[in-house]
Protein backbone atom coordinates (compact mmCIF):
# COMPACT_ATOMS: atom_id res chain seq x y z
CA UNK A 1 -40.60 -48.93 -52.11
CA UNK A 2 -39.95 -45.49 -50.85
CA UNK A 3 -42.08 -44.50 -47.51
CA UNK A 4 -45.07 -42.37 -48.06
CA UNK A 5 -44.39 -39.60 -45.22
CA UNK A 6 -47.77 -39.13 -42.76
CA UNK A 7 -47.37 -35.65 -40.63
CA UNK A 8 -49.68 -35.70 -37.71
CA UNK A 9 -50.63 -38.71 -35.91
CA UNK A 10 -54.45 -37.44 -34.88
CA UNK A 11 -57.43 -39.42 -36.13
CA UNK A 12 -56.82 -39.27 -40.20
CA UNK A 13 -52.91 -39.42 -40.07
CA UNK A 14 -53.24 -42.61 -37.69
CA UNK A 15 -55.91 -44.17 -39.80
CA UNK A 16 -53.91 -43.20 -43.23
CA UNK A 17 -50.83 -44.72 -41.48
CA UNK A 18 -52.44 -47.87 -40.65
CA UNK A 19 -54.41 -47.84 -44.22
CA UNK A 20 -50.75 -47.62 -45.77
CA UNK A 21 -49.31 -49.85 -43.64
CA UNK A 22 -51.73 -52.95 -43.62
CA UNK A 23 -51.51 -52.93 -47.54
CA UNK A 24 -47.68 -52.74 -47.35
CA UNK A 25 -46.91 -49.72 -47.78
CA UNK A 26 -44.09 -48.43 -45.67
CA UNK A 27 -44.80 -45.59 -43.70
CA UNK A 28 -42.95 -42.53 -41.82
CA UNK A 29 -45.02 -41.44 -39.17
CA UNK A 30 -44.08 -37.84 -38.21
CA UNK A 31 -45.72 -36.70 -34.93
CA UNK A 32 -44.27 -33.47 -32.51
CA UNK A 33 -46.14 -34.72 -29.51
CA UNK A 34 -44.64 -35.54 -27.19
CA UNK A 35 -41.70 -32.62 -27.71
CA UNK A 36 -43.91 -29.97 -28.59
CA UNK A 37 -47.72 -29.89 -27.37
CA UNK A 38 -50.77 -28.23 -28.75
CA UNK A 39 -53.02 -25.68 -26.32
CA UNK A 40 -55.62 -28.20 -26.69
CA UNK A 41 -53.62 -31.76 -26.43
CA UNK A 42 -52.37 -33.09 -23.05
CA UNK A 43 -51.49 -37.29 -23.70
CA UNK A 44 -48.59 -38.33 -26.15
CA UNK A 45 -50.70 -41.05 -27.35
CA UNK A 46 -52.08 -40.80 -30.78
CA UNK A 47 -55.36 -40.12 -31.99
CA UNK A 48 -56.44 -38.18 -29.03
CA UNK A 49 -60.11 -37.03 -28.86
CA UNK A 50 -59.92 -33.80 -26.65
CA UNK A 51 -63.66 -31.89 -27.05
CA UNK A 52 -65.49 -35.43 -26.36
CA UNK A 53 -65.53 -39.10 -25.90
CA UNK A 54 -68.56 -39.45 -28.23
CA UNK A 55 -68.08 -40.66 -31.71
CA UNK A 56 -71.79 -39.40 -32.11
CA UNK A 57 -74.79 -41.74 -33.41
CA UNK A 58 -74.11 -45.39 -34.04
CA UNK A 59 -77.39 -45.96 -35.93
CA UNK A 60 -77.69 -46.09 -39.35
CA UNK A 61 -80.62 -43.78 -39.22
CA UNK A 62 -77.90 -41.55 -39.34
CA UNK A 63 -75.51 -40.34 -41.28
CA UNK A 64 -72.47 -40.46 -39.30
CA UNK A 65 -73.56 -43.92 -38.33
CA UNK A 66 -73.47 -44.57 -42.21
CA UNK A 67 -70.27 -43.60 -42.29
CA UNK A 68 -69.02 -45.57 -38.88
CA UNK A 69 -70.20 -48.99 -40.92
CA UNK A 70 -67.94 -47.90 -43.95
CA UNK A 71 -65.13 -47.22 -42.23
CA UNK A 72 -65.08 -51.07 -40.29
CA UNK A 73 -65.78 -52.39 -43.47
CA UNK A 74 -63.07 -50.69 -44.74
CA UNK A 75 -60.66 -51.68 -42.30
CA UNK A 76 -60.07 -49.26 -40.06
CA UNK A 77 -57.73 -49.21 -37.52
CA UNK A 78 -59.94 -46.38 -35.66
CA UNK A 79 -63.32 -48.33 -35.79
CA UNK A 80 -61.52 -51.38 -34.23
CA UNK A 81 -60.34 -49.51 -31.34
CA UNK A 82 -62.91 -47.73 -30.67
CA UNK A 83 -65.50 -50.44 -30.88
CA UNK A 84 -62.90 -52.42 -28.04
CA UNK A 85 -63.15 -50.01 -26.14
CA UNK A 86 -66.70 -48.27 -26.36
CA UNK A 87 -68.48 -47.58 -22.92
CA UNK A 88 -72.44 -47.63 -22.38
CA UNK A 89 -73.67 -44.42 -24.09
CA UNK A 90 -77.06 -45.75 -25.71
CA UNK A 91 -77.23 -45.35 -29.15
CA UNK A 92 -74.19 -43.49 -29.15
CA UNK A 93 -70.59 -44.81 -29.69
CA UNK A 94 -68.61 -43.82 -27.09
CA UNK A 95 -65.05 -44.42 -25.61
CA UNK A 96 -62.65 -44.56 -22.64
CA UNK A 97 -60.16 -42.37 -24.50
CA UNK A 98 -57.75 -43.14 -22.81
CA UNK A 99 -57.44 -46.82 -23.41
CA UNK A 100 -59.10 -46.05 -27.04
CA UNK A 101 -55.87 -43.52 -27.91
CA UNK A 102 -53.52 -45.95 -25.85
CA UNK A 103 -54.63 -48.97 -28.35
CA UNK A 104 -54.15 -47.04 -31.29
CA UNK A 105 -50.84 -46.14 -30.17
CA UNK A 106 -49.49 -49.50 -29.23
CA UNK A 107 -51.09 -50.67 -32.79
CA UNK A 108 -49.35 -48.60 -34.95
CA UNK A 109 -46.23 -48.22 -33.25
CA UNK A 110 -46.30 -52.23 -33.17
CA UNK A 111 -46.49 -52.65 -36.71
CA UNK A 112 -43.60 -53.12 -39.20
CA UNK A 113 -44.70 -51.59 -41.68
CA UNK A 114 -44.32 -48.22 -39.40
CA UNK A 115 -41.97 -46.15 -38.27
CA UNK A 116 -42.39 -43.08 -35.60
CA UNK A 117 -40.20 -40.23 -35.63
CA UNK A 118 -41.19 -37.89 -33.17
CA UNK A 119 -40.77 -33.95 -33.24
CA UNK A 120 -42.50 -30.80 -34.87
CA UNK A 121 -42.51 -31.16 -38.77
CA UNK A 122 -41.39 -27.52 -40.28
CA UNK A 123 -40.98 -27.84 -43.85
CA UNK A 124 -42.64 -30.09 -46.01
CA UNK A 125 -40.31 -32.55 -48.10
CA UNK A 126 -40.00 -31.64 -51.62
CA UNK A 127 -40.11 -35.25 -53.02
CA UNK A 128 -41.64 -37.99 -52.29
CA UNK A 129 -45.78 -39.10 -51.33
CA UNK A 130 -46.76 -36.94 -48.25
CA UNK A 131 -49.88 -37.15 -46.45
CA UNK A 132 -50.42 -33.91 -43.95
CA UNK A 133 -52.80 -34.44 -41.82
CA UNK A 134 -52.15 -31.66 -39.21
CA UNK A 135 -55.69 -30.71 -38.22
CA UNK A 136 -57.09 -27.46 -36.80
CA UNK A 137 -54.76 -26.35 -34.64
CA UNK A 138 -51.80 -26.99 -37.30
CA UNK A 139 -48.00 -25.18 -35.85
CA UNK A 140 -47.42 -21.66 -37.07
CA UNK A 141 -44.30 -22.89 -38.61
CA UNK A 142 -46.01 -25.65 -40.89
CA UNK A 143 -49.07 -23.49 -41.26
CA UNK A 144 -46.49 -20.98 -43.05
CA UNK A 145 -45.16 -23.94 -45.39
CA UNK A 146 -48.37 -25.09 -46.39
CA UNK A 147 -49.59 -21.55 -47.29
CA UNK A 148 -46.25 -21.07 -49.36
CA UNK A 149 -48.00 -24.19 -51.25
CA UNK A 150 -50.70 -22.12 -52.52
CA UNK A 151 -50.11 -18.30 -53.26
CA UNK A 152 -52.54 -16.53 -53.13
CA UNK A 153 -55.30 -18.94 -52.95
CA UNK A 154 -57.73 -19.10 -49.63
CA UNK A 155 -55.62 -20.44 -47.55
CA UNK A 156 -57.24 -20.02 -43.87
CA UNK A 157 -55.59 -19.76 -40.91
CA UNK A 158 -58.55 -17.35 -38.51
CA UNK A 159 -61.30 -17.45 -36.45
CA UNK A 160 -63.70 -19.20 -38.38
CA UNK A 161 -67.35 -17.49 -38.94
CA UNK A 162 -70.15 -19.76 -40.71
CA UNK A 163 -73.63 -19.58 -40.96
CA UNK A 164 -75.99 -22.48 -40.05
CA UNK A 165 -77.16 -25.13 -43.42
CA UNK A 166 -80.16 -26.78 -43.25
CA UNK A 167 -81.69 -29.52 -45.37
CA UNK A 168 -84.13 -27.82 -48.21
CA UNK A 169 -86.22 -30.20 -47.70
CA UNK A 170 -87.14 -29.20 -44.27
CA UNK A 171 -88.03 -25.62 -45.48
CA UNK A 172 -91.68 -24.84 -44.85
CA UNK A 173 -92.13 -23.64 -48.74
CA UNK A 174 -96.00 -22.97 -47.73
CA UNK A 175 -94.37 -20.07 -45.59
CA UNK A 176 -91.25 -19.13 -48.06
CA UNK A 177 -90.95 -18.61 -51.91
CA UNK A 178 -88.16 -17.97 -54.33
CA UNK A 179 -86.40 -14.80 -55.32
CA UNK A 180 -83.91 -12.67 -56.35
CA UNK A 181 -84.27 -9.41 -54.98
CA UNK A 182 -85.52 -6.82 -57.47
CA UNK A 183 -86.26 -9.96 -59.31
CA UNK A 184 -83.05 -9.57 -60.69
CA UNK A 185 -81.78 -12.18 -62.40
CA UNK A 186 -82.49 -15.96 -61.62
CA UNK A 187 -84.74 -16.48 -58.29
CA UNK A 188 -81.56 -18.02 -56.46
CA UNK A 189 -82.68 -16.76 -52.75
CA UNK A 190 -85.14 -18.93 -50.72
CA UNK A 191 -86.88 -16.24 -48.93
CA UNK A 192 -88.59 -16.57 -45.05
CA UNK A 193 -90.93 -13.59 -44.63
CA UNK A 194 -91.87 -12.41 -40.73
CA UNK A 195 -94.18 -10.18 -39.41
CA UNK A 196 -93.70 -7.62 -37.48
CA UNK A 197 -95.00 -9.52 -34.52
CA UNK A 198 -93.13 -12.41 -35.59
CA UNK A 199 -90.26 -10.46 -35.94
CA UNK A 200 -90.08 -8.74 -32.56
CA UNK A 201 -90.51 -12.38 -30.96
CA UNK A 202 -87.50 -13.86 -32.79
CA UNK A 203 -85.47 -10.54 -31.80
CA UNK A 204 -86.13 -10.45 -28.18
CA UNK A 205 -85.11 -14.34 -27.68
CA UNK A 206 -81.70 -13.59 -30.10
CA UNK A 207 -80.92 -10.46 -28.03
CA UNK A 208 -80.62 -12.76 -24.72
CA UNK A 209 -79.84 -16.09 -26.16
CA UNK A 210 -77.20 -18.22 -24.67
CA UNK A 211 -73.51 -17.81 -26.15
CA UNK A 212 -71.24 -20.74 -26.43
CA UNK A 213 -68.25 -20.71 -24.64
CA UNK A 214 -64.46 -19.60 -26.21
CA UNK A 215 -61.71 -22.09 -25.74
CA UNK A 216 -58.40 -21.49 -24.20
CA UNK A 217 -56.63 -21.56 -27.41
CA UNK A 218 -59.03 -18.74 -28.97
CA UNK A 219 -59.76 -15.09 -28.17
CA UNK A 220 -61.56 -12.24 -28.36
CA UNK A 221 -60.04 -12.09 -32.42
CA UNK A 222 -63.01 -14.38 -32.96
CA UNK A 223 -65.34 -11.41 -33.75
CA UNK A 224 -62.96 -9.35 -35.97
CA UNK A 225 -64.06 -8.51 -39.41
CA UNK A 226 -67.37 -10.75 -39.14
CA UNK A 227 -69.99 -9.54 -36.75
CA UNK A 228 -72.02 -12.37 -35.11
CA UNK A 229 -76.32 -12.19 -35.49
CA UNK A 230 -76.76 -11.93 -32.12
CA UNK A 231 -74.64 -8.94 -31.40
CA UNK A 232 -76.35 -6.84 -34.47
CA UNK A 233 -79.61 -7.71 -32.73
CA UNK A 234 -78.20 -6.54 -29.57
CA UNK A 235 -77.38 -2.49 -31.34
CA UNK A 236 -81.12 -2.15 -31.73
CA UNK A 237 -84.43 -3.49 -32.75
CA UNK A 238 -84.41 -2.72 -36.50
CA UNK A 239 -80.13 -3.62 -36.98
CA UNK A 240 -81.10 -7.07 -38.66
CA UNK A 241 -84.23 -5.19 -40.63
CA UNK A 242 -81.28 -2.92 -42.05
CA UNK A 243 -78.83 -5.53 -42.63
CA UNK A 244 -79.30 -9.57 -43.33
CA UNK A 245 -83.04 -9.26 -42.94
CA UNK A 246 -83.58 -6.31 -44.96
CA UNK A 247 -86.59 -6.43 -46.80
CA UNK A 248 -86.27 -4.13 -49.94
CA UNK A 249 -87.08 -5.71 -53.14
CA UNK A 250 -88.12 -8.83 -51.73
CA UNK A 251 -92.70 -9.15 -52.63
CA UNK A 252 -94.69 -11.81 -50.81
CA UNK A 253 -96.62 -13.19 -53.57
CA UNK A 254 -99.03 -14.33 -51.16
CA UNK A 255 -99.79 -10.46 -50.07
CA UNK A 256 -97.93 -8.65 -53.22
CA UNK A 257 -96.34 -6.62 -50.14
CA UNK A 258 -93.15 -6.11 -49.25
CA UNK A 259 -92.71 -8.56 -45.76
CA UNK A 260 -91.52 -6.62 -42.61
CA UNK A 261 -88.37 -8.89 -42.87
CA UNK A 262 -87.04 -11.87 -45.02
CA UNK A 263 -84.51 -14.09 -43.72
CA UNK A 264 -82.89 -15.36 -46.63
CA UNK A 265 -81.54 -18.48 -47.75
CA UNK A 266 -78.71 -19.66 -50.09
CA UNK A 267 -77.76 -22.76 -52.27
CA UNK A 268 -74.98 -24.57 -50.83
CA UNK A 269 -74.51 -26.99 -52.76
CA UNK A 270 -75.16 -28.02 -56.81
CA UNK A 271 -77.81 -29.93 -56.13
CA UNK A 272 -79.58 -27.49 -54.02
CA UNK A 273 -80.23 -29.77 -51.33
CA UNK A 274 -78.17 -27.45 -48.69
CA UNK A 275 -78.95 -24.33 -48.22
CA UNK A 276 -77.32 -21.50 -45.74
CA UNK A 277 -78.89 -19.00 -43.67
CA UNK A 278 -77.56 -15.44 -45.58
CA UNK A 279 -75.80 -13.43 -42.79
CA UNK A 280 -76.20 -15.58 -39.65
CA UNK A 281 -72.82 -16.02 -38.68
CA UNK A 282 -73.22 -17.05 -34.50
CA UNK A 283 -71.84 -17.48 -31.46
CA UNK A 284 -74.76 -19.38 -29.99
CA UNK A 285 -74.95 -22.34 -28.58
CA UNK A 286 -76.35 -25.15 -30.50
CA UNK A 287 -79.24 -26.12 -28.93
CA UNK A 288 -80.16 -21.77 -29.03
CA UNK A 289 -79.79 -21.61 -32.72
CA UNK A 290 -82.20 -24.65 -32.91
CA UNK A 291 -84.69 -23.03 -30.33
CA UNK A 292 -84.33 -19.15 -31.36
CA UNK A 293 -84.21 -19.68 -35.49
CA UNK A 294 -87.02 -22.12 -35.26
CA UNK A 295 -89.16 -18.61 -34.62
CA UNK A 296 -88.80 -18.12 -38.03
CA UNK A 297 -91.94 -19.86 -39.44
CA UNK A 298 -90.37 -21.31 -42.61
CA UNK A 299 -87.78 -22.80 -40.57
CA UNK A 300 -90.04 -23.89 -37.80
CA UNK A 301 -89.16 -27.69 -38.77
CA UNK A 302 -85.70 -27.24 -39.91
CA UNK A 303 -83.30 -29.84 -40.17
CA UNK A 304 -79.57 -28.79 -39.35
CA UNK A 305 -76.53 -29.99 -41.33
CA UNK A 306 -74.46 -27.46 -39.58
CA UNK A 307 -74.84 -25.51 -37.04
CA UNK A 308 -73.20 -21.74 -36.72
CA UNK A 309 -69.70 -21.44 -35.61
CA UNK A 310 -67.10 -18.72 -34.86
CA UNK A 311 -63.74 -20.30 -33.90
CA UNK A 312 -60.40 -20.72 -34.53
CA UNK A 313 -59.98 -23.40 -37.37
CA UNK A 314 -57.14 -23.49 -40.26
CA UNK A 315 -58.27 -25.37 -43.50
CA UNK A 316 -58.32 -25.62 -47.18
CA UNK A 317 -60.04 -23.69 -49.70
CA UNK A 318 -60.39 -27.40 -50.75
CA UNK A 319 -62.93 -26.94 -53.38
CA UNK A 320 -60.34 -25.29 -55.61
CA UNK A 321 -57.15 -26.84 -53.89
CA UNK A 322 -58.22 -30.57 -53.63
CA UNK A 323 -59.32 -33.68 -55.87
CA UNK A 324 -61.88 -36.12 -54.87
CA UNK A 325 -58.93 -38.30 -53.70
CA UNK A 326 -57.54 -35.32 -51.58
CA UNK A 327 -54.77 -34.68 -53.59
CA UNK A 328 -53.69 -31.47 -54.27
CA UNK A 329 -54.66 -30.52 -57.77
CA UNK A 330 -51.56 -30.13 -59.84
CA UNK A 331 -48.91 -31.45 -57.21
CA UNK A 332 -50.76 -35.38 -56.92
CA UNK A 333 -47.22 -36.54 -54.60
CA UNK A 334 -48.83 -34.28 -51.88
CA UNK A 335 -52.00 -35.06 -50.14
CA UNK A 336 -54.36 -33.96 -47.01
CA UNK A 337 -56.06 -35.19 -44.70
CA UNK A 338 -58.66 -34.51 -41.45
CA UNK A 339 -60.12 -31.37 -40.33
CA UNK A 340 -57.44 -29.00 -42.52
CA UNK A 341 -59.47 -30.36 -45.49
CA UNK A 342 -62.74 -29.11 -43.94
CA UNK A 343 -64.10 -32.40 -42.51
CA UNK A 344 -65.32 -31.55 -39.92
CA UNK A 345 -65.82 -34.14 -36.86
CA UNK A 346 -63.77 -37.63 -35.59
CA UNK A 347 -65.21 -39.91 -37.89
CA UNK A 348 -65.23 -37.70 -40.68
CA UNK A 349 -61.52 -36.65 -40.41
CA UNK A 350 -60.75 -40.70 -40.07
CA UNK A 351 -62.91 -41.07 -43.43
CA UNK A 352 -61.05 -38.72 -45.37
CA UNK A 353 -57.42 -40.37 -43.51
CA UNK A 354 -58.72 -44.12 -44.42
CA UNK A 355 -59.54 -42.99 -48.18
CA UNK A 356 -56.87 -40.77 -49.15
CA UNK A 357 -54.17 -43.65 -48.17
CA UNK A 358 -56.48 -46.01 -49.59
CA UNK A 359 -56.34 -44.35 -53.12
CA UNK A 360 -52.21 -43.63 -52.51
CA UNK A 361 -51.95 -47.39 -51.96
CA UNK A 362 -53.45 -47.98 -55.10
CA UNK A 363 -51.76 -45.62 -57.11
CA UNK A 364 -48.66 -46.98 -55.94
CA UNK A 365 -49.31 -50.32 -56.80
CA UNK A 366 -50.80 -49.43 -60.57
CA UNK A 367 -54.07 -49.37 -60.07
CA UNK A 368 -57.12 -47.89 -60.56
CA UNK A 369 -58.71 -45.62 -58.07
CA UNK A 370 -61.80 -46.92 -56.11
CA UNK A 371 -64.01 -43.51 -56.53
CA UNK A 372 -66.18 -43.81 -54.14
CA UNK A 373 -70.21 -43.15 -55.31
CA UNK A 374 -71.97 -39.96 -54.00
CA UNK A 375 -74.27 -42.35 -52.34
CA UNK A 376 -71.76 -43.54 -49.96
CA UNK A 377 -71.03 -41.48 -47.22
CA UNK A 378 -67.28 -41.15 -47.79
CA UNK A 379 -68.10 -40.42 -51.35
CA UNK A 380 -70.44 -37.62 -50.75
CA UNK A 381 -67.87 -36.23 -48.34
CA UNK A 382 -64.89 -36.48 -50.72
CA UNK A 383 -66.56 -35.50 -53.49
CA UNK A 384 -67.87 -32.16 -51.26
CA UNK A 385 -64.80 -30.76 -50.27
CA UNK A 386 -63.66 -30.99 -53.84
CA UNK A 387 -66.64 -29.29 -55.77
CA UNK A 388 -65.38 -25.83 -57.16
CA UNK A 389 -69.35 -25.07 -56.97
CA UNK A 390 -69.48 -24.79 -53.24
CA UNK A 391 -69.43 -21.16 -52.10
CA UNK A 392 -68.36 -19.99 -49.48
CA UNK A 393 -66.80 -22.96 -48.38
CA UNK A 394 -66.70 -23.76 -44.38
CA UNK A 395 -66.29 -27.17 -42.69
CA UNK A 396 -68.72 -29.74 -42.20
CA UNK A 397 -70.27 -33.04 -40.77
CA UNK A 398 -71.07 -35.85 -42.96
CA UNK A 399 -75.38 -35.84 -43.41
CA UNK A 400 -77.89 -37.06 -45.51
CA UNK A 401 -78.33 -33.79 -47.43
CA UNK A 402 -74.81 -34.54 -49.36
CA UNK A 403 -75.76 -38.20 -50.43
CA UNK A 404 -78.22 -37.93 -53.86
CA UNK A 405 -81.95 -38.61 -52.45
CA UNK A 406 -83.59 -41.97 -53.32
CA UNK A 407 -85.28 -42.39 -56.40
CA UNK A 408 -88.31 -43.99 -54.61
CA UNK A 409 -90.89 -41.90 -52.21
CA UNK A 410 -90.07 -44.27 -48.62
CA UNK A 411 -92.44 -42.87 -45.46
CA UNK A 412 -90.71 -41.34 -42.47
CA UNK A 413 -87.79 -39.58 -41.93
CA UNK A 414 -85.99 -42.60 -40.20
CA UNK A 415 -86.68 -44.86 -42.66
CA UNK A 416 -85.75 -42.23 -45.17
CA UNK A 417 -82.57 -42.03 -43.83
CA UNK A 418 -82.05 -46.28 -43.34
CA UNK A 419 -82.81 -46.94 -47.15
CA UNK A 420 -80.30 -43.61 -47.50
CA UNK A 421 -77.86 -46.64 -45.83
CA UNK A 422 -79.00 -49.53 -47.32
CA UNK A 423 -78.66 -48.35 -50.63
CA UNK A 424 -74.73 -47.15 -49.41
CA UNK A 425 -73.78 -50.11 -47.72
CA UNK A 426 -75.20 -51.98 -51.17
CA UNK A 427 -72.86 -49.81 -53.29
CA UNK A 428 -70.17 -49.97 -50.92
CA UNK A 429 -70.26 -54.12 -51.54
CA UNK A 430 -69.54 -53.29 -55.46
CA UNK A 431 -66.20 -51.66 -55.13
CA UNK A 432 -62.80 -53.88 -54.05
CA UNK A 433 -61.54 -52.57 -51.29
CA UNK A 434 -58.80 -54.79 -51.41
């Protein structure tokens, strides 16, 4: 059998590797590190985690935890390491990374089924199964090739800008309705009316809210063509009124008035269970978004799916580049993997690693794929970044809001969420994984 070729030994190419490789599969594992480094990597190992040791939540109140318990029942190489190696971090899953990356390492370079070839990867082969799975901070040089891939298609390689998503069904609807402006058209908009004095509050805390910090590897290009919130706040207290929180056209049926703003909100997703906050685009901190945008009563509550974010990043216009299996549409030999897909997040970009190899082994042993339910969390992820409805389409985490809600009315948001799991884990134990 001819080796499937991995590119990038980070989370989902070492995860892919090891799916391929443990289902015999040979495997050519293409990594530049240690010849040519990244601005943001500094060990040779593989899978290095370099914002955080934190894989995030370990419960299965949560989503990513959902997606943790897939994974190990799936295999992966990831999960294993990082659960030998986890240090105290309550309900958290965290790591020494060093060891964690060093384990990984000495596991794939150990097995026999892999082979390492080390250097920077500048043009993609032109036959054969290939897996990139590059990440954010992809070479120029590849970047190029992989853009050649798709002309003129959305291929992104900039300073990211997205607005926060929050779960629709944390919308105060007692303090919002639905709209179109003008009433034009279908009421698509879900519209967050302020006061004046309401909005003066929520404008003096955005005008002096904390900004995140910019990494070494970005600059000030982070602002160019796509103004952040906070800085159109900053040029004056009616900016917002005369830009993303214009009122005009937009009647309170409550008052049959005109509102002295409307922050409005948009359907991210087909099933209108996402929805983004029109014109937000930030630079703020996380826990300021939370804290300032709660001042908006409709979104006093509001659960967050994503927060804003204006960095560098280079993905996919997956939607209309990618299948559910993250092949590319048209050219099946060549797949993707991680963060380039618009993952966004450790586990996640392992996810998308473990079941893209897990669907090439298949194929390449003449069988059927697996396709993963929406109710599973690497099912609802795949089948995300692959949805030619999304709009506007920017990374994200796994959450709840992208698994179909449970047919049944269960009490609490936690134990929402841990029937959310049960019911994955249950459909999870229908498919062979084998």
């Amino acid at each position: 059998m001819e080796a499937v070729i991995v590119i990038g030994a980070g989370l989902a190419g070492s995860e892919a590797a090891w799916q391929l490789a443990r289902r015999g599969v040979p495997v050519r594992l293409m990594e530049m590190k240690p010849e040519k480094m990244s601005p943001a990597h500094h060990s040779p190992d593989f899978a290095e985690l370099v914002c955080s040791n934190s894989l995030r939540s370990d419960q299965m109140e949560n989503a990513v935890g959902l997606l943790k318990e897939e994974l190990r029942r799936c295999g992966s190489l990831i999960m294993a390491c990082a659960d030998g190696h986890r240090v105290e971090a309550g309900g958290a899953l965290a790591v020494d990374r060093h060891a964690f990356a060093r384990a990984v390492t000495e596991r794939l370079r150990a097995h026999p089924n892999i082979t390492v070839e080390e250097g920077e990867v500048t043009a993609i082969p032109r036959s054969g199964n290939v897996l990139i799975a590059t990440g954010p901070l992809t070479s120029q040089a590849l970047s190029d090739e992989i853009a050649g891939l798709f002309p003129g298609s959305r291929y992104l390689n900039f300073f990211d800008a997205a607005a926060p998503l929050v779960t629709f069904e944390s919308v105060d609807m007692d303090s919002a309705w639905f709209a179109s402006r003008y009433d034009r058209g279908t009421p698509d908009y879900v519209n967050c009316p302020l006061s004046e004095e309401e909005y003066d509050a929520f404008w003096r805390e955005l005008t002096c809210a904390q900004e995140a910090e910019v990494h070494g590897f970005e600059d000030s290009g982070v602002f160019e063509g796509c103004m952040p919130v906070e800085v159109m706040a900053r040029r004056g207290r009616d900016t917002l009124r005369y830009g993303p929180l214009k009122p005009v056209g937009l009647k309170d049926p409550k008052t049959g008035r005109e509102p002295f703003a409307v922050v409005q909100l948009r359907k991210d997703n087909a099933q209108g269970s996402i929805y983004n906050l029109v014109g937000f685009q930030t630079h703020l901190k996380w826990p300021e978004q939370r804290r300032v945008f709660s001042l908006i009563p409709a979104l006093k509550n509001a659960e967050y799916v994503r927060y804003g974010v204006m960095h560098r990043n280079t993905f996919l216009d997956s939607p209309r580049l990618l299948d559910r299996y993250y092949r590319v549409r048209g050219q099946e030999r060549l797949m993707f993997a991680g963060q380039i897909t618009g993952v966004e997040g450790y586990v996640e970009s392992t996810a998308s690693g473990c079941l893209a190899a897990m669907e090439l082994s298949r194929r390449l042993e003449g069988k059927p794929p697996i396709d993963f339910p929406r109710e599973t969390a690497m099912g609802a992820m795949a089948l995300y970044i692959s949805d030619p409805s999304v709009v506007n389409f920017q990374p994200m985490n796994v959450n709840f809001g992208l698994i179909p809600p449970l047919e049944y009315r269960v009490k609490g948001k936690r134990n929402k969420n841990a029937a959310l799991s049960q019911r994955a884990l249950e459909k999870l134990g229908e498919l062979d994984l084998a």
